[in-house]
Protein backbone atom coordinates (compact mmCIF):
# COMPACT_ATOMS: atom_id res chain seq x y z
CA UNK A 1 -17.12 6.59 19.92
CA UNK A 2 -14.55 4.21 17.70
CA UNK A 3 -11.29 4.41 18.61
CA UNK A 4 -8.63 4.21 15.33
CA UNK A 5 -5.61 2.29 15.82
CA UNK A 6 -2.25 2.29 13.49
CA UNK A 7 1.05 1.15 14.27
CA UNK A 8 3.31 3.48 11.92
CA UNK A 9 6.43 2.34 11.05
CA UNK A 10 8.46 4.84 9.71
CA UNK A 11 11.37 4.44 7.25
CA UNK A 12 14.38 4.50 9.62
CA UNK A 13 16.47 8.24 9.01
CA UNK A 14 12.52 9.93 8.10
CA UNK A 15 11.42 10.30 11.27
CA UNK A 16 11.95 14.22 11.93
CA UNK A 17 10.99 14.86 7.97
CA UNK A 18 7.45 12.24 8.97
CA UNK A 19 6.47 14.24 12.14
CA UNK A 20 6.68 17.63 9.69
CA UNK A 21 4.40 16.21 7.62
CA UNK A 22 1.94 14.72 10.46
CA UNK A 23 1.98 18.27 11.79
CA UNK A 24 0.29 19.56 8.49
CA UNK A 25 -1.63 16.10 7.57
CA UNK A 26 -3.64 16.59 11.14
CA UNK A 27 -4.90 19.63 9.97
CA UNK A 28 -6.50 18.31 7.32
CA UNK A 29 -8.22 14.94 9.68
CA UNK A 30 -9.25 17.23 12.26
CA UNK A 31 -11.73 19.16 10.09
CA UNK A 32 -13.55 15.81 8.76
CA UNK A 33 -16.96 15.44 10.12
CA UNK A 34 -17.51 13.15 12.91
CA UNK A 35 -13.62 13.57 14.19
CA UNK A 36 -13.00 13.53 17.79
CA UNK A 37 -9.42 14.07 18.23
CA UNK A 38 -6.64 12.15 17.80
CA UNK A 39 -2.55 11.78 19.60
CA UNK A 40 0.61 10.05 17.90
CA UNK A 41 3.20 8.74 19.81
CA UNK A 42 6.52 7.79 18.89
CA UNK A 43 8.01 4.14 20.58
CA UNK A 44 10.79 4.71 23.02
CA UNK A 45 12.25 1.14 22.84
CA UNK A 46 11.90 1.86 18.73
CA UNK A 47 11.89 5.28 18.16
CA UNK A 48 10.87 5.01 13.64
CA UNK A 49 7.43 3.64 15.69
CA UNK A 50 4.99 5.65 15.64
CA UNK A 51 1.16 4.94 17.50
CA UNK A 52 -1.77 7.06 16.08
CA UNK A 53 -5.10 7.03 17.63
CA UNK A 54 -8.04 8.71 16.06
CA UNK A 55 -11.32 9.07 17.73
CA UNK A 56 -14.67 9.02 15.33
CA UNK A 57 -18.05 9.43 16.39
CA UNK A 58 -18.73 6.41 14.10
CA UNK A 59 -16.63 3.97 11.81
CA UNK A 60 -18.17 5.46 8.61
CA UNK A 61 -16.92 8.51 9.58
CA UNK A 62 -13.53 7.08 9.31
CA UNK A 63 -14.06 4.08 6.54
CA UNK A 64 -16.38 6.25 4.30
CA UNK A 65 -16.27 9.44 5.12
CA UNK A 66 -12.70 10.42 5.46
CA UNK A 67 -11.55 7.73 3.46
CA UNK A 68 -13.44 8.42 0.31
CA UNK A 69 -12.80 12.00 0.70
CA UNK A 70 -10.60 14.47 -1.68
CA UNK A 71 -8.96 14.94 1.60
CA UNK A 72 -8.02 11.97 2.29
CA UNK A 73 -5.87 11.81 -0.93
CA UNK A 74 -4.27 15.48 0.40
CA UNK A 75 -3.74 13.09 3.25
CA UNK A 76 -1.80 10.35 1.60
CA UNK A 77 0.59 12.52 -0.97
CA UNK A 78 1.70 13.89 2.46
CA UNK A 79 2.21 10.56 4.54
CA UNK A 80 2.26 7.27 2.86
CA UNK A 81 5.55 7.61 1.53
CA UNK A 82 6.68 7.26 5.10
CA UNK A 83 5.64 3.47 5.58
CA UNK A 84 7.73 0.14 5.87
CA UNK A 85 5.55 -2.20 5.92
CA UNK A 86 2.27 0.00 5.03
CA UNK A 87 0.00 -0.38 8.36
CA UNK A 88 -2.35 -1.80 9.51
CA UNK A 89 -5.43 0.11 10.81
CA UNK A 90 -8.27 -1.35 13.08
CA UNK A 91 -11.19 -0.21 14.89
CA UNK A 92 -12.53 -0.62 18.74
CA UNK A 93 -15.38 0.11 20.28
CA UNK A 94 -14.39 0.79 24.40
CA UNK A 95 -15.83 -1.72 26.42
CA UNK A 96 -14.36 -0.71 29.81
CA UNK A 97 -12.68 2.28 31.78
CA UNK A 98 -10.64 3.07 34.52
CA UNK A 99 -8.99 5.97 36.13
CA UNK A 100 -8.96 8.45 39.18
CA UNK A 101 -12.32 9.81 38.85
CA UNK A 102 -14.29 6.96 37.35
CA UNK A 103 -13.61 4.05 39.50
């Protein structure tokens, strides 16, 4: 599993008009082959932050896949607009766990 990381920052005033358009945009993510699932979280201390993780069974399922898809483009006519700066995405691979039930 890769694990997607983007901090969004969202033009300050477009936050409730940016979380519309995530609604529909996830939609159209979720149906891409080799999608896990993903969650976006808005900052409290900066509330036009926004965190999206996306889980892939593999990068090129993200990189090539999605990216070079017609969907993709359905994808960015609904989002990018939202971005100052544009962000950065990066990749990980888990490399250690914790919790309750896992030890």
């Amino acid at each position: 599993m890769i694990l997607e990381h983007a901090l969004l920052d969202v033009k300050s005033g477009r936050e409730q008009e940016f979380e519309a358009a995530f609604d529909r945009a996830k939609a159209i993510i979720s149906r891409m082959p080799g999608f896990g699932r993903l969650t976006l979280s808005r900052c409290i201390e900066g509330p036009s932050t926004y965190l999206l993780l996306v889980e892939w069974d593999r990068l090129e399922d993200h990189t090539e896949g999605f990216r070079g898809s017609a969907q993709y483009e359905q994808w960015r006519k609904l989002l990018h607009d939202f971005y100052d700066p544009f962000p950065t995405v990066q990749h990980f691979e888990e490399v250690g766990r914790a919790g309750p039930a896992l030890g």
